[in-house]
N, C-alpha and C. Protein backbone atom coordinates (compact mmCIF):
# COMPACT_ATOMS: atom_id res chain seq x y z
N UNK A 1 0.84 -1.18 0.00
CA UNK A 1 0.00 0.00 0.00
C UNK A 1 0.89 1.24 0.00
N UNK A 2 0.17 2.15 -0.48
CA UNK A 2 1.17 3.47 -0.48
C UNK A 2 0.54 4.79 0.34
N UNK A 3 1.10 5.93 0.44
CA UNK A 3 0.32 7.16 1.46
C UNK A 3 0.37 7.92 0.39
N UNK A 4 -0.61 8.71 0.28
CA UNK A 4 -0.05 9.91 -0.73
C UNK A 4 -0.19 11.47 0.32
N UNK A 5 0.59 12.13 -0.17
CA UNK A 5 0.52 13.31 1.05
C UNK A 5 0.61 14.95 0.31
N UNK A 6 -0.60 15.57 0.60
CA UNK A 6 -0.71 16.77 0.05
C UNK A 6 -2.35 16.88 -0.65
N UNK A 7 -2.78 16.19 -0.64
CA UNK A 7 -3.86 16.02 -1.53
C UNK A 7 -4.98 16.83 -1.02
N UNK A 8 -5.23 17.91 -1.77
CA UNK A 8 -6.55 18.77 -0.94
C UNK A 8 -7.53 18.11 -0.79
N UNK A 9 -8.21 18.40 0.51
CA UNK A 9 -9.51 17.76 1.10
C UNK A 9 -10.64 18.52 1.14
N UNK A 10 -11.32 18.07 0.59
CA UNK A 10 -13.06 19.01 0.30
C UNK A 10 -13.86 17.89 0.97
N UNK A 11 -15.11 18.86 1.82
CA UNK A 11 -16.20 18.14 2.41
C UNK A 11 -16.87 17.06 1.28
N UNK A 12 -17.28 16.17 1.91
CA UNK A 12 -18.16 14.87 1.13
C UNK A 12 -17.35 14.43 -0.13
N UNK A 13 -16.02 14.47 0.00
CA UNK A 13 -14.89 13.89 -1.40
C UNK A 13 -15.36 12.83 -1.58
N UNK A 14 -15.65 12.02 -2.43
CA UNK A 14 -15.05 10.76 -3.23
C UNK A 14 -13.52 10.31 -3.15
N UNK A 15 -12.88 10.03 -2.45
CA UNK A 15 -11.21 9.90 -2.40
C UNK A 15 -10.50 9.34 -3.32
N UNK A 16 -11.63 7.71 -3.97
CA UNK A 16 -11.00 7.48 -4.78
C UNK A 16 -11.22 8.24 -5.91
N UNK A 17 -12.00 9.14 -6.56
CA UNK A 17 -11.92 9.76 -7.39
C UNK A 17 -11.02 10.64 -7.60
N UNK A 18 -10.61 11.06 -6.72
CA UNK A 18 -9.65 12.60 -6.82
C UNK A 18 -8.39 11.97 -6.35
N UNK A 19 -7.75 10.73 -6.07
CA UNK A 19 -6.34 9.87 -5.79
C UNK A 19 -6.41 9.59 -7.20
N UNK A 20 -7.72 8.89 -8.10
CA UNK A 20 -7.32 8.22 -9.35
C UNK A 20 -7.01 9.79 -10.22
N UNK A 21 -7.77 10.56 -10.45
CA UNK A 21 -7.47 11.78 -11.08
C UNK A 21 -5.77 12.83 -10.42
N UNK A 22 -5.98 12.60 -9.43
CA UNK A 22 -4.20 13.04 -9.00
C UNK A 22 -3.12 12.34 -9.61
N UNK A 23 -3.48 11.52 -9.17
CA UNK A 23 -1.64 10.70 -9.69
C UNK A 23 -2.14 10.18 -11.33
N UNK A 24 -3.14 10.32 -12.03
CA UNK A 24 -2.98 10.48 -13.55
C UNK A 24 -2.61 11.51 -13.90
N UNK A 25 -2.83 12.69 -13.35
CA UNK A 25 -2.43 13.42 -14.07
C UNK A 25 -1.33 14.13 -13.72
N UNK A 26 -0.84 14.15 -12.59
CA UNK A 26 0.27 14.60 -12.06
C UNK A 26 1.71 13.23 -12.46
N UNK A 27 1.43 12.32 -12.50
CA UNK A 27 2.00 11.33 -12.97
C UNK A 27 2.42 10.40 -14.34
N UNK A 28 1.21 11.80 -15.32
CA UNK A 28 1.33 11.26 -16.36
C UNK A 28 0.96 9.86 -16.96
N UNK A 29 0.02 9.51 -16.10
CA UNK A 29 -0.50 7.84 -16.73
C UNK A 29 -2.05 7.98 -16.51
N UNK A 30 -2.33 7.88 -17.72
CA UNK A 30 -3.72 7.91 -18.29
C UNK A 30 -4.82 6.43 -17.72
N UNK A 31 -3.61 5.22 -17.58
CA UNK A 31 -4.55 4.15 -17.02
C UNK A 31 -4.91 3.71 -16.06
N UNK A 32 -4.65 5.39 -15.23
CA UNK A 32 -5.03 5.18 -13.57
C UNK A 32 -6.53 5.60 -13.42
N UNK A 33 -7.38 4.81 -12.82
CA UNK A 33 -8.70 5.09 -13.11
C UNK A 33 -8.90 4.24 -11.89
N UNK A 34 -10.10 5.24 -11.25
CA UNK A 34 -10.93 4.60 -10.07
C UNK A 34 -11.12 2.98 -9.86
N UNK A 35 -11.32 2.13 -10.82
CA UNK A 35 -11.46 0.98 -10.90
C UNK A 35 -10.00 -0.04 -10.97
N UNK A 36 -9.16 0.60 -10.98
CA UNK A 36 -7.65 -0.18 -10.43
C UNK A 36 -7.36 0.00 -9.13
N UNK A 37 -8.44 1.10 -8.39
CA UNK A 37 -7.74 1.18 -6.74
C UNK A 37 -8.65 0.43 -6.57
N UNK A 38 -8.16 -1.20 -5.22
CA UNK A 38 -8.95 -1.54 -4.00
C UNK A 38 -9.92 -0.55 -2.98
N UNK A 39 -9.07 -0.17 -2.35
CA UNK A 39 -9.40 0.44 -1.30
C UNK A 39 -8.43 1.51 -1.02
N UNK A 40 -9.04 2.78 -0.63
CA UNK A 40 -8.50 4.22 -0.35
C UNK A 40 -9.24 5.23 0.28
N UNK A 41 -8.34 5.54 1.51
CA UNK A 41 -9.53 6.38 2.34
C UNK A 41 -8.50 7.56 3.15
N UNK A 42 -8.49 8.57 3.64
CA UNK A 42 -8.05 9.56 4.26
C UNK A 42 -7.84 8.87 6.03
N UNK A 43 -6.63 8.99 6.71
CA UNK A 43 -6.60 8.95 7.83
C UNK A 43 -6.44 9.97 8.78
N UNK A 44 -6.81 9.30 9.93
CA UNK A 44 -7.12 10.25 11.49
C UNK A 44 -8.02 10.86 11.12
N UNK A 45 -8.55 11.82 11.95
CA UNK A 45 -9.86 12.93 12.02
C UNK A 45 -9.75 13.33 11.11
N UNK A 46 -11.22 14.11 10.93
CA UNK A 46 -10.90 15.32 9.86
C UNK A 46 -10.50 16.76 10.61
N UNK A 47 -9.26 17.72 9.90
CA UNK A 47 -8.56 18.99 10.35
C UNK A 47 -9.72 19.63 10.92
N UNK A 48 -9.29 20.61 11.61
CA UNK A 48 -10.00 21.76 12.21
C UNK A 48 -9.53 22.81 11.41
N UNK A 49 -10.24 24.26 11.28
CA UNK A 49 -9.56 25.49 10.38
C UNK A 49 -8.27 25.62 11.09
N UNK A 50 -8.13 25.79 12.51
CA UNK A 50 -6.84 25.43 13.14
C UNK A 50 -5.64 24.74 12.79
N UNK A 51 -5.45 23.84 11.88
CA UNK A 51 -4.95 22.59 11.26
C UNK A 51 -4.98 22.35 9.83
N UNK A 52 -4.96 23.39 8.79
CA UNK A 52 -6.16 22.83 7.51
C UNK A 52 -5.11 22.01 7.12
N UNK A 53 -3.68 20.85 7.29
CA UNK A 53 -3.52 20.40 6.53
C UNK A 53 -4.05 19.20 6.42
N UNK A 54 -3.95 18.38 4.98
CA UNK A 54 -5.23 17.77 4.37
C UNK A 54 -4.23 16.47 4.89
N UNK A 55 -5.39 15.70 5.23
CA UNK A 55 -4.89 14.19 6.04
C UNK A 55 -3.98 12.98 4.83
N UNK A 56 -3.81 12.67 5.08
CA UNK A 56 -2.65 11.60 4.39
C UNK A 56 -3.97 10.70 3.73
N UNK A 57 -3.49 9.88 2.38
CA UNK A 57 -4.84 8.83 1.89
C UNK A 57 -3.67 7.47 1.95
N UNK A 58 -3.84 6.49 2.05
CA UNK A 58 -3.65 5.32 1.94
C UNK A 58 -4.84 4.69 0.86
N UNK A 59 -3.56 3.99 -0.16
CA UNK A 59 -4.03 3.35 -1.12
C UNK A 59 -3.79 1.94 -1.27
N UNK A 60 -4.78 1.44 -1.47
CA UNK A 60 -4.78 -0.25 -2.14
C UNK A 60 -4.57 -0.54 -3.37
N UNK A 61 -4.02 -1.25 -4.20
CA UNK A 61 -4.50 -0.92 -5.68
C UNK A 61 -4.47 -2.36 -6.06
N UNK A 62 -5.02 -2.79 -7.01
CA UNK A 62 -5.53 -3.96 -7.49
C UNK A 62 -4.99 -5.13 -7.86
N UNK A 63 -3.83 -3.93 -8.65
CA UNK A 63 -2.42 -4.79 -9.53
C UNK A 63 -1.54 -4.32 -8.99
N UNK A 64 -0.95 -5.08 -8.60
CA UNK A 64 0.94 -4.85 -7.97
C UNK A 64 1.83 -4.03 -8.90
N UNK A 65 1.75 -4.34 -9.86
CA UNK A 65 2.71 -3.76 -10.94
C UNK A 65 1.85 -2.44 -11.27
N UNK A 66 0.83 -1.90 -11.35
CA UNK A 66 0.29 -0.47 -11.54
C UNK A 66 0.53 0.17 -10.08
N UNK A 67 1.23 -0.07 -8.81
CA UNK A 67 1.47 0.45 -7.67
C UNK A 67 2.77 0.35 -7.73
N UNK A 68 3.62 -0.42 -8.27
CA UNK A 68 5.06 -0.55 -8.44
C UNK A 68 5.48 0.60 -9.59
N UNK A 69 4.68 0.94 -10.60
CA UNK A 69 4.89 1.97 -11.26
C UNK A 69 4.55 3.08 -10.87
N UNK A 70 3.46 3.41 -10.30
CA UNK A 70 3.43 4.82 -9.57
C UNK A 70 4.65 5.10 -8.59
N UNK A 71 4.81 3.92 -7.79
CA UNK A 71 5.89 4.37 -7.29
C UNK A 71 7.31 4.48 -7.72
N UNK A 72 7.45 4.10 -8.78
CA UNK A 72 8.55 4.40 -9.79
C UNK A 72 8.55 5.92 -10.59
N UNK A 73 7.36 6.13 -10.56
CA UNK A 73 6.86 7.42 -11.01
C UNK A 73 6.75 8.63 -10.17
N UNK A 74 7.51 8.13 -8.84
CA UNK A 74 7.09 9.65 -8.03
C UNK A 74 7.83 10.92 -8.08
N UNK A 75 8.82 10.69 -8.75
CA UNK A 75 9.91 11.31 -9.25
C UNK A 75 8.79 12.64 -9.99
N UNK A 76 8.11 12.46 -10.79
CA UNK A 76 7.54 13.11 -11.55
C UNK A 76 6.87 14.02 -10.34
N UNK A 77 6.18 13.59 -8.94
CA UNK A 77 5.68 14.73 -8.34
C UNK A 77 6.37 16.00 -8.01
N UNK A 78 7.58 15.86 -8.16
CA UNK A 78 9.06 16.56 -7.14
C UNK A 78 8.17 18.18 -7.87
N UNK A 79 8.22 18.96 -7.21
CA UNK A 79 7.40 20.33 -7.18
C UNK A 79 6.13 20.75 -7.09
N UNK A 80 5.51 19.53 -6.81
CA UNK A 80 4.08 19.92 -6.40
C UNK A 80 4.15 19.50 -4.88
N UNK A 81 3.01 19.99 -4.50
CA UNK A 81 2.77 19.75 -2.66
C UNK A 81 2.62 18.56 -2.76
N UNK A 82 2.47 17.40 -3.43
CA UNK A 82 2.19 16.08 -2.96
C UNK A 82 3.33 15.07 -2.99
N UNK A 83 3.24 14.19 -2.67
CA UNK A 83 4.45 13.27 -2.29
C UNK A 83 4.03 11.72 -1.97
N UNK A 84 4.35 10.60 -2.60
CA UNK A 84 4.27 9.28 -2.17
C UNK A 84 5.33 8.44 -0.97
N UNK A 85 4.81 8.05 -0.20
CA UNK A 85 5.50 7.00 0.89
C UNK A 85 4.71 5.75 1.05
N UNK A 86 5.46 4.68 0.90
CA UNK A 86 5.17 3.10 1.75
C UNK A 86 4.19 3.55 2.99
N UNK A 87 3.39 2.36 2.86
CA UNK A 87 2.88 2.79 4.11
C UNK A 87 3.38 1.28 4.66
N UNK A 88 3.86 1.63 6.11
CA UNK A 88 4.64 1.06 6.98
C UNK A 88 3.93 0.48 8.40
N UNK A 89 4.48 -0.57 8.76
CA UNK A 89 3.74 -1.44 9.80
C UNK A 89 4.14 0.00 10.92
N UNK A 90 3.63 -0.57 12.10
CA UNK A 90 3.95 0.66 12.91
C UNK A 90 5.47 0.35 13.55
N UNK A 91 5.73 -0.53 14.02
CA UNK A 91 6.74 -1.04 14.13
C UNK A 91 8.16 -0.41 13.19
N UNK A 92 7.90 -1.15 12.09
CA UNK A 92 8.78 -0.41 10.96
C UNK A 92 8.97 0.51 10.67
N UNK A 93 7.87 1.69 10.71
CA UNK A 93 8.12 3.12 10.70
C UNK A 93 8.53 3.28 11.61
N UNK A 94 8.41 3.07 13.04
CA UNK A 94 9.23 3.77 14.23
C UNK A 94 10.82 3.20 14.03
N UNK A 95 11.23 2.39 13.39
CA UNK A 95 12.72 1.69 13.30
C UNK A 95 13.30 2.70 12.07
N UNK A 96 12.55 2.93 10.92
CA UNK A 96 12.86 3.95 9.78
C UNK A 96 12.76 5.40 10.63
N UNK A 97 12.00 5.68 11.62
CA UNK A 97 12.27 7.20 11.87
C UNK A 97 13.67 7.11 12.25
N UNK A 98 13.84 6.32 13.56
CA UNK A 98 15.53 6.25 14.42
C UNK A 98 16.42 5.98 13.17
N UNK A 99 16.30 5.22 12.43
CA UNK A 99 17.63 5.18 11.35
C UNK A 99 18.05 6.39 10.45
N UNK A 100 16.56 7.07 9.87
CA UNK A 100 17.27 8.52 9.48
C UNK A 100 17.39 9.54 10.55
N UNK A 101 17.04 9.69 11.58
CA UNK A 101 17.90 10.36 12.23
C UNK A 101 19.12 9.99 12.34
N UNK A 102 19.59 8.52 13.00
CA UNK A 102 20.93 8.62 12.88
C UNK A 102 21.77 8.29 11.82
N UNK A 103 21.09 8.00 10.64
CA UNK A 103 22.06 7.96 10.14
C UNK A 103 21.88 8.78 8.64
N UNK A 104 20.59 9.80 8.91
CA UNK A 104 20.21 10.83 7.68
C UNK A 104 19.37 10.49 6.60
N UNK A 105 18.67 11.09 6.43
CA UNK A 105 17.74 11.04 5.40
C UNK A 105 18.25 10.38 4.37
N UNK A 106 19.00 11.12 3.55
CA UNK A 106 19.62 10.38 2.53
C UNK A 106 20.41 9.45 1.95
N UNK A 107 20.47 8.43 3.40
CA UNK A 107 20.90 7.84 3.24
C UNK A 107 20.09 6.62 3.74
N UNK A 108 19.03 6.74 4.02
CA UNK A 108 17.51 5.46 4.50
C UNK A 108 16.73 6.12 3.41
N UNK A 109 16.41 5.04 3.06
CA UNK A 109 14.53 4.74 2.00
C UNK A 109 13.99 3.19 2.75
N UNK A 110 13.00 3.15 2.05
CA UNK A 110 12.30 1.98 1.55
C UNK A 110 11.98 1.75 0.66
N UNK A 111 11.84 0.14 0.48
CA UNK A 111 11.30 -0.66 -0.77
C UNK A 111 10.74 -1.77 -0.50
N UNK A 112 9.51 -1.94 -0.89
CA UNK A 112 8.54 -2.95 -0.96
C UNK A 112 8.40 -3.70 0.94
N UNK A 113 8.29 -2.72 1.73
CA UNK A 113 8.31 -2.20 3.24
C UNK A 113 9.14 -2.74 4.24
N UNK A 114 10.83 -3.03 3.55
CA UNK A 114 11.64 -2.90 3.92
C UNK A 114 12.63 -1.63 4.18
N UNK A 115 13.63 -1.53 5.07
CA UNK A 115 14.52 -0.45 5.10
C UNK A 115 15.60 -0.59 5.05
N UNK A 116 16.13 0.40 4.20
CA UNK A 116 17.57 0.36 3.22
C UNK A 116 18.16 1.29 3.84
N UNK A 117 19.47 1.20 4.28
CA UNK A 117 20.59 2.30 4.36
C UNK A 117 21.68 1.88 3.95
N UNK A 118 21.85 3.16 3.65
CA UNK A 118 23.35 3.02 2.88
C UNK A 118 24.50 3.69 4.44
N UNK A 119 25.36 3.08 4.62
CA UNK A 119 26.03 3.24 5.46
C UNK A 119 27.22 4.41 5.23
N UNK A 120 28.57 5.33 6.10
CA UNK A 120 29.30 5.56 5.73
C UNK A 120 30.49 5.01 5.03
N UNK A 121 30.55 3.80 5.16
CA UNK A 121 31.57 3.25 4.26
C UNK A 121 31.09 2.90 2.64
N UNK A 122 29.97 3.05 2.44
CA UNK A 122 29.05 3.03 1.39
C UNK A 122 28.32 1.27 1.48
N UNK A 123 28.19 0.98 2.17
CA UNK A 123 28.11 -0.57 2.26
C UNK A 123 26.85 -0.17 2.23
N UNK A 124 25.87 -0.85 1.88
CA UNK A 124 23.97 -1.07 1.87
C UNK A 124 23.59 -2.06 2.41
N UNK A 125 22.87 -1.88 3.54
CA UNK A 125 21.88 -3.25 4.44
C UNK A 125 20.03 -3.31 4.20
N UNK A 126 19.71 -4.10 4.41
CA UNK A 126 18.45 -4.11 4.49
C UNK A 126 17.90 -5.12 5.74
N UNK A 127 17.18 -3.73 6.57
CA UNK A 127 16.64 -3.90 7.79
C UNK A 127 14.87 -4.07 7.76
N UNK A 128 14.44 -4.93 9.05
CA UNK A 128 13.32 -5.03 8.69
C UNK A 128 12.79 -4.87 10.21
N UNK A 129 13.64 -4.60 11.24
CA UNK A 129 12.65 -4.43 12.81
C UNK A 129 14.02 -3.31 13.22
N UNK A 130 13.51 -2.79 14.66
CA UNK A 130 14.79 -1.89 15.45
C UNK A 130 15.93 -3.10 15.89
N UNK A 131 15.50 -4.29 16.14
CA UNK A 131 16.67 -4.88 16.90
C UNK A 131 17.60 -4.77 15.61
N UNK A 132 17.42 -5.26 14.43
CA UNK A 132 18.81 -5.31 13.03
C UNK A 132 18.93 -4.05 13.12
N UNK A 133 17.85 -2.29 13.24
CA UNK A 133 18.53 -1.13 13.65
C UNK A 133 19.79 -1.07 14.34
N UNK A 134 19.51 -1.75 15.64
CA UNK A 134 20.54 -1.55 16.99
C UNK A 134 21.71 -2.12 16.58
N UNK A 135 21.96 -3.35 16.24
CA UNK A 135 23.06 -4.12 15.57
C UNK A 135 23.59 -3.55 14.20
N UNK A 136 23.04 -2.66 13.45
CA UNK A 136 23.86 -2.07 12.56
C UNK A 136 24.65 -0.26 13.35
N UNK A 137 23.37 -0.20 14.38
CA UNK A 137 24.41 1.25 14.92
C UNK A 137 25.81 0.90 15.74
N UNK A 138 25.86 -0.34 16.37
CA UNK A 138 26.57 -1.10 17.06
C UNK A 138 28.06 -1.14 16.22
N UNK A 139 27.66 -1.19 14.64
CA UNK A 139 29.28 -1.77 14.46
C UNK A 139 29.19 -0.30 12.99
N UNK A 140 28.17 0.44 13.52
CA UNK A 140 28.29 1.92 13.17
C UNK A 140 28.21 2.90 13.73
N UNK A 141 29.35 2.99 14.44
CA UNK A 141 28.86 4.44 16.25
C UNK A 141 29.13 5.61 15.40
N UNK A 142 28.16 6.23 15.94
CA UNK A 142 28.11 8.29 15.28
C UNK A 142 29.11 8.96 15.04
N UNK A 143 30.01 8.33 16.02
CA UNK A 143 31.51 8.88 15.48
C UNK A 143 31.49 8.74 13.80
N UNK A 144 31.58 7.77 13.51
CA UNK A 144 32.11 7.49 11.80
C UNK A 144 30.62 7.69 10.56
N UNK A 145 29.49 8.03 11.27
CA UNK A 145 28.60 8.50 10.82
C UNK A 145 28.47 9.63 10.40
């Protein structure tokens, strides 16, 4: 599943309508259409005027390979307010927050809801809970980070 983030929120939306019409056209693929997403819905509450930013959507999509290409395609959002991320067990996201902090953004992603870092020696691991976190900061202390 994926998050998409930025997506303006209007009272009584259709979500999947305006997720399938976003990422076609911001993405440039014409064969994204309401009927390839599963399931897609906006999380947590809805904002207060206090808050207007627009809640995150989590998407299902039907075919693996039309979600493997959007996300190959996110490249194409880079200047608009919206943005694609994995959506992550809870677990796993709290192990991906601690790894880019310590060891920087640009140097942790994910793929297919695993976590990748590239280390300072340039070496690349792939982590999947905090304990393989702890054991890679272990024989990577901040010093050489």
């Amino acid at each position: 599943m994926l998050l998409i983030h930025g997506v303006p929120e209007a009272k009584d939306e259709n979500v999947t309508d305006v997720v399938a019409a976003s990422l076609s056209a911001r993405c440039k693929m014409a064969d994204i259409t309401p009927a390839c997403i599963r399931t897609c819905h906006r999380m947590g509450k809805p904002r207060d005027d206090a808050n207007p930013k627009p809640r995150p959507i989590v998407i299902k999509f039907k075919d693996v390979s039309l979600r493997d290409r959007i996300w190959n395609a996110k490249k194409t959002l880079k200047g608009t307010k919206i943005t694609l991320s994995e959506f992550l067990t809870k677990p796993r996201h709290n192990a991906f927050l601690v790894a880019r902090d310590y060891f920087g953004v640009s140097s942790c992603w994910t793929r297919d809801g695993c976590i990748h870092i590239k280390t300072i020696d340039g070496s690349r691991h792939k982590i999947e809970s905090l304990a393989e976190l702890q054991k890679l900061q272990t024989s990577h202390p901040r010093s050489q980070v």
